[in-house]
C-alpha atoms as a PDB file:
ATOM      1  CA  UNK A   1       3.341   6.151  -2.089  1.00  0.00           C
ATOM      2  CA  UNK A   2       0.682   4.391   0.069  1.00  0.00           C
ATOM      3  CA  UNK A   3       1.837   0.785   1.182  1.00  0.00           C
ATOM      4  CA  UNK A   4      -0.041  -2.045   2.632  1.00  0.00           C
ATOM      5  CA  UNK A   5      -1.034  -0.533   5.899  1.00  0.00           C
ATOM      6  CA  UNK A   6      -2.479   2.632   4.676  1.00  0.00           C
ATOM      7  CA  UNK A   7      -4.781   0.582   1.793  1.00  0.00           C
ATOM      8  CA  UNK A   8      -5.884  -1.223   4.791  1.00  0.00           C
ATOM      9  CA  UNK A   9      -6.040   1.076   7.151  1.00  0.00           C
ATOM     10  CA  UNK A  10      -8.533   2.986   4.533  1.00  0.00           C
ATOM     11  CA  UNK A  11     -10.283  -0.429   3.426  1.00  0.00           C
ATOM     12  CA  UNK A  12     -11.177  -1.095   7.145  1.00  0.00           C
ATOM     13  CA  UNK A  13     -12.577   2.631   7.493  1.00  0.00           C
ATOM     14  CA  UNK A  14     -14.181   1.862   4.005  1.00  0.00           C
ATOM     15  CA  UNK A  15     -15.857  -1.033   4.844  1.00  0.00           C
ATOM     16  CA  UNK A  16     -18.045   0.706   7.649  1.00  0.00           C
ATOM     17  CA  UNK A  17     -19.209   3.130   5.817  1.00  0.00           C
ATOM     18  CA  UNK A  18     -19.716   2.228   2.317  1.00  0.00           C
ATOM     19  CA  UNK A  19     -20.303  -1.650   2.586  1.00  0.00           C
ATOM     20  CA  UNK A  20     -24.324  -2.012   1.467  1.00  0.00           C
ATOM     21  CA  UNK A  21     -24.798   1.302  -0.212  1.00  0.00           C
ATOM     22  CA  UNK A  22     -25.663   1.249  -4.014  1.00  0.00           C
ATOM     23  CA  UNK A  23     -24.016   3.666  -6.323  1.00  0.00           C
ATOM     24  CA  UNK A  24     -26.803   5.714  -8.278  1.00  0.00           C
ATOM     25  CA  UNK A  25     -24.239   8.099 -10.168  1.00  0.00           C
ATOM     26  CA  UNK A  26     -20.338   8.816 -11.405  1.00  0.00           C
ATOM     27  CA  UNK A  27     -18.775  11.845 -12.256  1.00  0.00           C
ATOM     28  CA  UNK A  28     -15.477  11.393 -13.882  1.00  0.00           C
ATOM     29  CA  UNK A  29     -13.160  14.943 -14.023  1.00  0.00           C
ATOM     30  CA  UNK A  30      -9.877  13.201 -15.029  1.00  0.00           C
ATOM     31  CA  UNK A  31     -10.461  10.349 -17.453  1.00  0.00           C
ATOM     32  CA  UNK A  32      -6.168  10.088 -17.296  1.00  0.00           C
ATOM     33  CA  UNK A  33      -6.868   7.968 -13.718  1.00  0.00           C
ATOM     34  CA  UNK A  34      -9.097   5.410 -15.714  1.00  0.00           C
ATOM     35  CA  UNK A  35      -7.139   2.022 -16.615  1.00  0.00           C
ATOM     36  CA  UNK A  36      -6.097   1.277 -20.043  1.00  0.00           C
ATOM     37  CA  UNK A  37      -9.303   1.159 -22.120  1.00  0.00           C
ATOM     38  CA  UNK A  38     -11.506   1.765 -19.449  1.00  0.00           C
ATOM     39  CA  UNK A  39     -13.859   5.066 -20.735  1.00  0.00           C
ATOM     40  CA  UNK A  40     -16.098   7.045 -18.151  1.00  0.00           C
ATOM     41  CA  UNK A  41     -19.304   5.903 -20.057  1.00  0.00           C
ATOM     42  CA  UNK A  42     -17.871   2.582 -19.916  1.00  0.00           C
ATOM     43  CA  UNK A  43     -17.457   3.024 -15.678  1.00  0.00           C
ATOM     44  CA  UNK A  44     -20.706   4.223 -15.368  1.00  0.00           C
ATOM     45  CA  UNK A  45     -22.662   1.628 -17.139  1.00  0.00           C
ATOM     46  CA  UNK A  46     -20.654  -1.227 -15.017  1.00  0.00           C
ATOM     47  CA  UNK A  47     -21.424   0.396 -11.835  1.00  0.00           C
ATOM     48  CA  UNK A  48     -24.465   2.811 -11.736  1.00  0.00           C
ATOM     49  CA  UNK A  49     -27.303   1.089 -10.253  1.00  0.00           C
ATOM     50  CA  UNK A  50     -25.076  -1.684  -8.526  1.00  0.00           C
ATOM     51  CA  UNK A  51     -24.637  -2.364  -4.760  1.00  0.00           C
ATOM     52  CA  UNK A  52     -20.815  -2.120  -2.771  1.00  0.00           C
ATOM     53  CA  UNK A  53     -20.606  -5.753  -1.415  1.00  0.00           C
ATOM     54  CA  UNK A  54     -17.477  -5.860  -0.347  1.00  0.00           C
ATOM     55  CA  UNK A  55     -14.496  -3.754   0.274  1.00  0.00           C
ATOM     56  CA  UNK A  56     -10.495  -4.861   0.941  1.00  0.00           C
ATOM     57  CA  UNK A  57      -7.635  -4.552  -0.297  1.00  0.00           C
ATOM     58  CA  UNK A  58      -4.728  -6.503  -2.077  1.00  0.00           C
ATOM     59  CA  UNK A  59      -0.805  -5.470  -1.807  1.00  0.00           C
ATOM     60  CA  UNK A  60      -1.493  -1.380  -2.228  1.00  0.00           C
ATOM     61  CA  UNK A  61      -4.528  -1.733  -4.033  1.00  0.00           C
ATOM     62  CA  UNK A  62      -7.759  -1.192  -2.401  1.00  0.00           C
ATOM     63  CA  UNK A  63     -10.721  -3.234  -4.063  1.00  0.00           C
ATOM     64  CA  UNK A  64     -14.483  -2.884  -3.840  1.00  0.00           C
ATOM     65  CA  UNK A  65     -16.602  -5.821  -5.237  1.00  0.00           C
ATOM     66  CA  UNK A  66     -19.865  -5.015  -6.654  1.00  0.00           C
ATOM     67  CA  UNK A  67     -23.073  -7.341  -7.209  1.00  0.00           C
ATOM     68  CA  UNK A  68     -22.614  -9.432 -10.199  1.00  0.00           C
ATOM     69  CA  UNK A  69     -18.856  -9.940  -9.745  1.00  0.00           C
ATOM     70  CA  UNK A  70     -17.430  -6.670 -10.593  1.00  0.00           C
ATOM     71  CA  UNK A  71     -14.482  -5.602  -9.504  1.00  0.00           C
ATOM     72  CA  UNK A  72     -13.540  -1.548  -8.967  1.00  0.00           C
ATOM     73  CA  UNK A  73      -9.443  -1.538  -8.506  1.00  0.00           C
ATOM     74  CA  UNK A  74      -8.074   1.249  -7.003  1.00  0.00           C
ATOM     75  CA  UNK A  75      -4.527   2.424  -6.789  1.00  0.00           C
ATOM     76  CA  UNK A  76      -3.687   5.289  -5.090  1.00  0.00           C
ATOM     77  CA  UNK A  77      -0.178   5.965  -6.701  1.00  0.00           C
ATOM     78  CA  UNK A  78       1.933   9.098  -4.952  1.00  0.00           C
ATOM     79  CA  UNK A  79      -0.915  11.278  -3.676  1.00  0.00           C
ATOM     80  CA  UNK A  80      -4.511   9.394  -4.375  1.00  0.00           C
ATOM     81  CA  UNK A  81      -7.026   9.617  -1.469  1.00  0.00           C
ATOM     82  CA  UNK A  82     -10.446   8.055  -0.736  1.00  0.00           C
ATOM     83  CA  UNK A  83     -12.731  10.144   1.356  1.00  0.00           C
ATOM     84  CA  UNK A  84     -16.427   9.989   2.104  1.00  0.00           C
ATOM     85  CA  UNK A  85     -18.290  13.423   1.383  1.00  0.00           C
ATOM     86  CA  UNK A  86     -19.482  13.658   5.179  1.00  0.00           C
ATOM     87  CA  UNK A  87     -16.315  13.772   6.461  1.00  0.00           C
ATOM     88  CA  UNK A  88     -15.675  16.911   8.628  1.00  0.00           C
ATOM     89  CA  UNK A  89     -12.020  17.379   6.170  1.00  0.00           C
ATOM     90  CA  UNK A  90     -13.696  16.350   2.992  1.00  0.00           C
ATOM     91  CA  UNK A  91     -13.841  20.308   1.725  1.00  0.00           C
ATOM     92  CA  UNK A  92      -9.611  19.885   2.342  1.00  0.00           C
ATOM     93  CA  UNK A  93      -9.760  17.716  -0.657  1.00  0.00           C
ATOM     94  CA  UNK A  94      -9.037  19.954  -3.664  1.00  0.00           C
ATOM     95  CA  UNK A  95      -8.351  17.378  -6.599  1.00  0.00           C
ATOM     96  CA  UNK A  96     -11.085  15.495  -7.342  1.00  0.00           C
ATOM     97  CA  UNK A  97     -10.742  12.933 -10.064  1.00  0.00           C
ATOM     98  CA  UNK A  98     -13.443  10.925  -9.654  1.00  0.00           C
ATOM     99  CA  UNK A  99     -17.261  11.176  -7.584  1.00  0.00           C
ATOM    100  CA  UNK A 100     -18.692   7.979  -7.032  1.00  0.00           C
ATOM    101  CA  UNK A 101     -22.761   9.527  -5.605  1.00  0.00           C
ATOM    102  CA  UNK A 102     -24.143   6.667  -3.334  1.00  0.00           C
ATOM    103  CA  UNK A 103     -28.056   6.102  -2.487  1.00  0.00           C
ATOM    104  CA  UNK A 104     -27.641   7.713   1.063  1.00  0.00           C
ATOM    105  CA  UNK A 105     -27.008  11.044  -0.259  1.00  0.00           C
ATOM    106  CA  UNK A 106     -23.184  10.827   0.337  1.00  0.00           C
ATOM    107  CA  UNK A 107     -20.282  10.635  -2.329  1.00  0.00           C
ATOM    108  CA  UNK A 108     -17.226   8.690  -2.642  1.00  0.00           C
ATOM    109  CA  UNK A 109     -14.936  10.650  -3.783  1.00  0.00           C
ATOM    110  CA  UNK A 110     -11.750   9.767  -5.293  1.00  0.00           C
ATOM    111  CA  UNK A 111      -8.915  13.024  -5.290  1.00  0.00           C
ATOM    112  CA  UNK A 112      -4.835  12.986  -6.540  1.00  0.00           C
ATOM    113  CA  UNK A 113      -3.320  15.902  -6.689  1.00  0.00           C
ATOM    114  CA  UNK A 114      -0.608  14.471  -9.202  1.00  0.00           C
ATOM    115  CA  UNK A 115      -2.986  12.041 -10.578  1.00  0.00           C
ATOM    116  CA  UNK A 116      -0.538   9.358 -10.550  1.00  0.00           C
ATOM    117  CA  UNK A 117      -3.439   6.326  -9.398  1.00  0.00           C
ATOM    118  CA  UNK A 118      -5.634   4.168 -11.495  1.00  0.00           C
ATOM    119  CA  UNK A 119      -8.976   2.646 -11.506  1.00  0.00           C
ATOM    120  CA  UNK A 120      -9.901  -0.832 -13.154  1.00  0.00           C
ATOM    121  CA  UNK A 121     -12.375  -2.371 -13.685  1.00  0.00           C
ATOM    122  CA  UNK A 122     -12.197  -5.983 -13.410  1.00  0.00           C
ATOM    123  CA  UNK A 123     -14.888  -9.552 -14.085  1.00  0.00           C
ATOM    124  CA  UNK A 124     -13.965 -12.427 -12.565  1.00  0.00           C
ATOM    125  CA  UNK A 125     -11.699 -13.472 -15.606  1.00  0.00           C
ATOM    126  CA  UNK A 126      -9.372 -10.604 -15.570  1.00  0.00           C
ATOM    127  CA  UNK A 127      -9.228 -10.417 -11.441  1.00  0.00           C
ATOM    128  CA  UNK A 128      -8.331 -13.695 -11.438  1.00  0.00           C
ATOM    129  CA  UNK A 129      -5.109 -13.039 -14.019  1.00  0.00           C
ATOM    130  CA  UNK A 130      -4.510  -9.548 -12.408  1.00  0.00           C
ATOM    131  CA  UNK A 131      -4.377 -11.096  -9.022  1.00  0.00           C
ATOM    132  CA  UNK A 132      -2.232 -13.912  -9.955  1.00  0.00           C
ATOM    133  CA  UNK A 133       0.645 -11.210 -11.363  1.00  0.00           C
ATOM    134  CA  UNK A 134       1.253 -10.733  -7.496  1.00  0.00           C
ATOM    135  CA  UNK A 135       3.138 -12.088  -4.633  1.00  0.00           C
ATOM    136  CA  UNK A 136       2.261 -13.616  -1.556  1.00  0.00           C
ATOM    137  CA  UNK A 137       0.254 -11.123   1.039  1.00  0.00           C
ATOM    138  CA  UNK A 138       3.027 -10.686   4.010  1.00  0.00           C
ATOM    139  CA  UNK A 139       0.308 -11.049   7.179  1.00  0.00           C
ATOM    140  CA  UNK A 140      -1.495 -14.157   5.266  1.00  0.00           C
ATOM    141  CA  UNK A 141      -0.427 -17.911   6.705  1.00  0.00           C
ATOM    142  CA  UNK A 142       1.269 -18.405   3.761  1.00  0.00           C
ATOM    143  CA  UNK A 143       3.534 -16.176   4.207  1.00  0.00           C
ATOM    144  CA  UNK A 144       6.103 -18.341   6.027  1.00  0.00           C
ATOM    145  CA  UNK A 145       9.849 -18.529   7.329  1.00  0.00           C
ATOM    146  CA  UNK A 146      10.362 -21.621   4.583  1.00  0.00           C
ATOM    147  CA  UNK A 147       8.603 -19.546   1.568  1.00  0.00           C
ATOM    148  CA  UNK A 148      10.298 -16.254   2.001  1.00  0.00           C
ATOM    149  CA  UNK A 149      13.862 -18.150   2.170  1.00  0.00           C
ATOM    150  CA  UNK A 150      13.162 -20.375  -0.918  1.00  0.00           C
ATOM    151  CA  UNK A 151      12.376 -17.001  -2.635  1.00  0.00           C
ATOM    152  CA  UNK A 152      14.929 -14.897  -1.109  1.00  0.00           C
ATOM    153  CA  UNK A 153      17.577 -18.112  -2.523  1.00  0.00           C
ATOM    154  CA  UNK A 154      16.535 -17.603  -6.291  1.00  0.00           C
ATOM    155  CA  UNK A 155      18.028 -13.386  -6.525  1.00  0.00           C
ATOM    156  CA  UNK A 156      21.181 -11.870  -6.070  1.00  0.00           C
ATOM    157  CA  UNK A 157      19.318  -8.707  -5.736  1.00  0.00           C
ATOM    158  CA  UNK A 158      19.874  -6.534  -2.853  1.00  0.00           C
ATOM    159  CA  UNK A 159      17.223  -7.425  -0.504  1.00  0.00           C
ATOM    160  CA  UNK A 160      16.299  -3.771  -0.439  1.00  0.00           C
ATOM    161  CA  UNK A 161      15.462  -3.513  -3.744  1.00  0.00           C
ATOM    162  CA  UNK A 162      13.419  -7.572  -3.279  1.00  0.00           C
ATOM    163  CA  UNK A 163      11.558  -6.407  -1.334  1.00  0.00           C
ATOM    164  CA  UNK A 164       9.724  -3.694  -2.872  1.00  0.00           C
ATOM    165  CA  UNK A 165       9.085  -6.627  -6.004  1.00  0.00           C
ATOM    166  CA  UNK A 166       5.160  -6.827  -6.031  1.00  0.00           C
ATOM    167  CA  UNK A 167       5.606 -10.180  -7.321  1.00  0.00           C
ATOM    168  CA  UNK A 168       7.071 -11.470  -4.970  1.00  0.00           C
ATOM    169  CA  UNK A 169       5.544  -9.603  -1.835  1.00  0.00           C
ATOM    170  CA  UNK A 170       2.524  -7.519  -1.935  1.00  0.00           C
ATOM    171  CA  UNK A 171       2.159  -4.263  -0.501  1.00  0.00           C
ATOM    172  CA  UNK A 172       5.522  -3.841   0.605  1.00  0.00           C
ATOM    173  CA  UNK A 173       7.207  -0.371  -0.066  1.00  0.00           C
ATOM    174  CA  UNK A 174      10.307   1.651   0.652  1.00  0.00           C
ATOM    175  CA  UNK A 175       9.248   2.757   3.802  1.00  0.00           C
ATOM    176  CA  UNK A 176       8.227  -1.301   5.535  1.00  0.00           C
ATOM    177  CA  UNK A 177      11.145  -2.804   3.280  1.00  0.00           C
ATOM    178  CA  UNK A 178      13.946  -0.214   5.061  1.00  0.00           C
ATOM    179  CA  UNK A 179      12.459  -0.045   8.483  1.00  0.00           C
ATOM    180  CA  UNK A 180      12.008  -4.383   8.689  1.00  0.00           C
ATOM    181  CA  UNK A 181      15.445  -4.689   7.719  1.00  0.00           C
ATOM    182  CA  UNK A 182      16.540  -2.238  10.756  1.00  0.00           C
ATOM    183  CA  UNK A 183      14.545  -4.470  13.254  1.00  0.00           C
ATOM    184  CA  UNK A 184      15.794  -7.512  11.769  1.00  0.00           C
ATOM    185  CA  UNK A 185      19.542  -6.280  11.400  1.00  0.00           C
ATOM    186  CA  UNK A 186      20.438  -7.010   7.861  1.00  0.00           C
ATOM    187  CA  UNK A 187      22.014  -4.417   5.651  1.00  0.00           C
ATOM    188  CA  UNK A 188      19.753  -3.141   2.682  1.00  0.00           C
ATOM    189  CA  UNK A 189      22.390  -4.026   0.206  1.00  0.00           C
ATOM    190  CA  UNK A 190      22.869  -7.564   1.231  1.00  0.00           C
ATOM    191  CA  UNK A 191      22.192  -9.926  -1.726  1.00  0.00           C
ATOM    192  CA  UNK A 192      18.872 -11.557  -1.174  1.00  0.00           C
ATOM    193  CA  UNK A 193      20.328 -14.884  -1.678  1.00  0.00           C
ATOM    194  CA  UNK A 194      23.073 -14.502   0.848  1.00  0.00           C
ATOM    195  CA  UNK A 195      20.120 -14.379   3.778  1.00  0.00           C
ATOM    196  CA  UNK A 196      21.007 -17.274   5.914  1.00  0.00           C
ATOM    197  CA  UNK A 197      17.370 -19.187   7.319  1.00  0.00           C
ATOM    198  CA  UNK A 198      18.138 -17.484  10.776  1.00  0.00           C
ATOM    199  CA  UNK A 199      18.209 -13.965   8.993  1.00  0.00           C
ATOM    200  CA  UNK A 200      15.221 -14.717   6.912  1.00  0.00           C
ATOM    201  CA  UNK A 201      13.145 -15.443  10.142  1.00  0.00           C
ATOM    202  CA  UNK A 202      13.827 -12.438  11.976  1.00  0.00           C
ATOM    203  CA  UNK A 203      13.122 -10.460   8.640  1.00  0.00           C
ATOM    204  CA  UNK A 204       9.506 -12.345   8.209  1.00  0.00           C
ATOM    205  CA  UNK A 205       9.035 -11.567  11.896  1.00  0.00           C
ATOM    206  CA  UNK A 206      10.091  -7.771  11.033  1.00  0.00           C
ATOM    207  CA  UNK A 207       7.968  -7.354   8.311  1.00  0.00           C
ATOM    208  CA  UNK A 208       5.060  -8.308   9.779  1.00  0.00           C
ATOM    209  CA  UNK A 209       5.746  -6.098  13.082  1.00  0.00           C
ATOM    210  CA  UNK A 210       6.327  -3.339  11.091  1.00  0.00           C
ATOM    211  CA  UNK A 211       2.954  -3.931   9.333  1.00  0.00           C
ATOM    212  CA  UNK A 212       0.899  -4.487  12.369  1.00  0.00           C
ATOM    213  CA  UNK A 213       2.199  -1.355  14.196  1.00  0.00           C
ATOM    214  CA  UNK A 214       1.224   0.629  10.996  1.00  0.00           C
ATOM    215  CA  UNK A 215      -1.873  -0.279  10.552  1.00  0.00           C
ATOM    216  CA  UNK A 216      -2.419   0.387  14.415  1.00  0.00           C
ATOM    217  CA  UNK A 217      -0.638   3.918  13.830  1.00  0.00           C
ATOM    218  CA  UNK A 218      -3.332   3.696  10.931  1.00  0.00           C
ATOM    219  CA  UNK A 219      -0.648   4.478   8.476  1.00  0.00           C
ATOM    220  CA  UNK A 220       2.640   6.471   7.651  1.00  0.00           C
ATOM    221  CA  UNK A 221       2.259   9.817   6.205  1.00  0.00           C
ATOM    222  CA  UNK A 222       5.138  11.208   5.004  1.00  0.00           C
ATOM    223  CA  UNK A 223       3.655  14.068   2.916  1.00  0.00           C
ATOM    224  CA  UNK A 224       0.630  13.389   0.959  1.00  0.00           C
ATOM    225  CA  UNK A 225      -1.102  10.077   2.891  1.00  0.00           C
ATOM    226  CA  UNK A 226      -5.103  10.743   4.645  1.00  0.00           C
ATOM    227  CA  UNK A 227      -6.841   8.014   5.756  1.00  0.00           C
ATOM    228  CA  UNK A 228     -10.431   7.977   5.004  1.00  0.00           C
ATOM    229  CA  UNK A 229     -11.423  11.114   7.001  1.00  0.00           C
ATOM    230  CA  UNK A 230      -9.067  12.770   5.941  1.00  0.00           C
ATOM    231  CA  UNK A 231      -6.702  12.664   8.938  1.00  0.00           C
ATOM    232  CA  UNK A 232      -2.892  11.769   8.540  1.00  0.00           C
ATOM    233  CA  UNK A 233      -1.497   8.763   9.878  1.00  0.00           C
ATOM    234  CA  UNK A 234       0.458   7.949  13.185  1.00  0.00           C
ATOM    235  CA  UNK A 235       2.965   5.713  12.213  1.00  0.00           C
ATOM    236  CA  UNK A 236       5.635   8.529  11.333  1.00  0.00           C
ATOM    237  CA  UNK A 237       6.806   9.198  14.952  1.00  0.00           C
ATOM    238  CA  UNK A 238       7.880   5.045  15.260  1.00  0.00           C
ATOM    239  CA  UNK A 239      10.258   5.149  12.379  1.00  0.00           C
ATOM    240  CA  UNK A 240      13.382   3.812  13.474  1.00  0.00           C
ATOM    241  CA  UNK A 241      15.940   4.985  10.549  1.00  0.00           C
ATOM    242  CA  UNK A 242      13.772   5.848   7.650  1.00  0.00           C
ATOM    243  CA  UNK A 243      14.233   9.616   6.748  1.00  0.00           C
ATOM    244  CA  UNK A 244      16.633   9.968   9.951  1.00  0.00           C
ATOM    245  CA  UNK A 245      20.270  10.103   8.236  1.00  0.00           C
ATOM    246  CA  UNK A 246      22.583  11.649  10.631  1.00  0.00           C
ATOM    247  CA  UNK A 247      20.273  10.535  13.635  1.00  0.00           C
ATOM    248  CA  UNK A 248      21.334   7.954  16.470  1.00  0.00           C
ATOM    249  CA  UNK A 249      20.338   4.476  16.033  1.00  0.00           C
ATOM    250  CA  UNK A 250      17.893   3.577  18.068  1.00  0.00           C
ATOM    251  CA  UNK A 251      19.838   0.354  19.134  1.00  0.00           C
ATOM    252  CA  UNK A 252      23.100   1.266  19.742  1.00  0.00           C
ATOM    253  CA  UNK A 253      23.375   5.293  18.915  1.00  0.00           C
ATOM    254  CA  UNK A 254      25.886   5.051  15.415  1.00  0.00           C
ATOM    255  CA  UNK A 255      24.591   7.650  13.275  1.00  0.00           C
ATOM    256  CA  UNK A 256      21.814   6.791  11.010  1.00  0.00           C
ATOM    257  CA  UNK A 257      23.341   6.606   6.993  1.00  0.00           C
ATOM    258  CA  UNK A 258      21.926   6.586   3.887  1.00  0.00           C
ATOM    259  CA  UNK A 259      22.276   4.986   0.369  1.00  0.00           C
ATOM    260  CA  UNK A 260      20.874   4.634  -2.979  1.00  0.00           C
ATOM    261  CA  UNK A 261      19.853   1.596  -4.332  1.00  0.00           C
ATOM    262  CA  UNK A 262      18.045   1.797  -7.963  1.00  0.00           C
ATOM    263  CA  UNK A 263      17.741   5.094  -7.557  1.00  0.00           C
ATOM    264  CA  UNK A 264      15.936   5.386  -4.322  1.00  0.00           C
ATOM    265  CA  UNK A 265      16.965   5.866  -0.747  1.00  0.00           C
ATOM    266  CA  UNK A 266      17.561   3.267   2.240  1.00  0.00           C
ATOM    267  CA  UNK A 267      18.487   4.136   5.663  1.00  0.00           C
ATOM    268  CA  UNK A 268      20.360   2.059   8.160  1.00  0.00           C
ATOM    269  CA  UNK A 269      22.782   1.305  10.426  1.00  0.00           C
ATOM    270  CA  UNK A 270      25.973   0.815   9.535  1.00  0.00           C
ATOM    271  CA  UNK A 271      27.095  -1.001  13.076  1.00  0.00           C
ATOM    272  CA  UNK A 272      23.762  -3.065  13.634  1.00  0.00           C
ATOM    273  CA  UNK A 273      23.028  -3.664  10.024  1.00  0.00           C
ATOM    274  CA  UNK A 274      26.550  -4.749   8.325  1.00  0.00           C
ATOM    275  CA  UNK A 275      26.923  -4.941   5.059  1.00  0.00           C
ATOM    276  CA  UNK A 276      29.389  -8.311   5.210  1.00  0.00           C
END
């Protein structure tokens, strides 16, 4: 599933080509990737005729603010892309869900092959409530040493499985959460409370590497990920332990292992990352 640095990396790319273009038509082929009570007819009157004044993202959501304080929310799920139609890969995309037509000529076009992403639509009311259901952004100022161990203190949840909490941090996924906890040497299954301040530094500092060198690497793909034109991202080949059991620890060369925690996967190492 895309994370925080590939909804950025796609916002940025977004933002640069979209930003100041008005959308004059909307095809919708899957009405399943609408939000709850959101109907095509209902998408197109909110958005036909109105101009793209801003585009970001928040957590793994990319968001694209229209005149008049509307709000298009877009979540990618397992295997959504965003591509503009003059892309040179843009034929590549197969699944089309959803075809936002723009006054240049060009097309937005939203594709998931397992159609596991939704679209909102959002006024200022309901943004501000939907936003509020989320955590702190990890590469904001407020995301400090002090906040992240006064939350960390309140769960006995593996910090793993804390991590990946939306409500507590958005945008981090499976991926950030396993490979942070590598660089800052804390075992996945480690109760979140049990962090001491020292440990919960090093993990805000790891987080927020992790992040940064992804979004450079302009995103992980694993399997399914594009950026905006389609391309794959770089990040893959800078995994330290994620998807590399049986592999040498960067660090200190003790095989790579694996668990499962709530039913997914977390790699580390079991002599630089003990468990007590």
């Amino acid at each position: 599933m895309p994370e925080l640095p590939e909804a950025e990396t796609i916002a940025r790319d977004l933002r640069k080509e979209v930003l100041g273009r008005r959308v004059i038509e909307i095809q919708v082929v899957h009405p399943d990737l609408l939000g709850q009570g959101l109907e095509p007819a209902g998408l197109r009157s909110a958005l036909t005729g109105k101009e793209i004044t801003g585009v970001g993202r928040r957590g793994k959501n990319l968001v694209l603010t229209f005149d008049e304080s509307t709000i298009l929310r877009i979540n990618l799920g397992m295997t959504g892309r965003l591509i503009v139609s003059d892309s040179p890969r843009a034929s590549e995309f197969r699944h089309l869900g959803v075809r936002f037509d723009l006054d240049d000529g060009r097309s937005l076009l939203y594709d998931d092959i397992r159609r596991f992403g939704r679209i909102d639509l959002h006024d200022e009311e309901s943004w501000t409530e939907w936003e509020g259901s989320l955590g702190v952004e990890p590469l904001s100022d407020e995301f400090t040493d002090q906040l992240l161990y006064s939350l960390t203190q309140r769960s006995r949840s593996p910090i793993r499985n804390w991590l990946l909490d939306q409500r507590r941090i958005a945008g981090i996924g499976n991926i950030y959460a396993v490979e942070a906890l590598w660089h800052a040497e804390i075992h996945p299954a480690r109760p979140a409370r049990s962090l001491t301040r020292e440990e919960v530094s090093a993990l805000r500092d790891a987080l927020q590497l992790v992040l940064r060198e992804s979004i450079e690497a302009r995103g992980t793909t694993i399997s399914d990920y594009r950026d905006s034109s389609g391309e794959s991202g770089g990040y893959s080949a800078q995994l330290q332990v994620y998807g590399r059991e049986g592999d040498p620890c960067p660090r200190c060369r003790t095989p790579v292992e694996r668990i499962i925690l709530s039913n997914r996967s977390a790699f580390f190492c079991p002599k630089c990352q003990k468990e007590t």
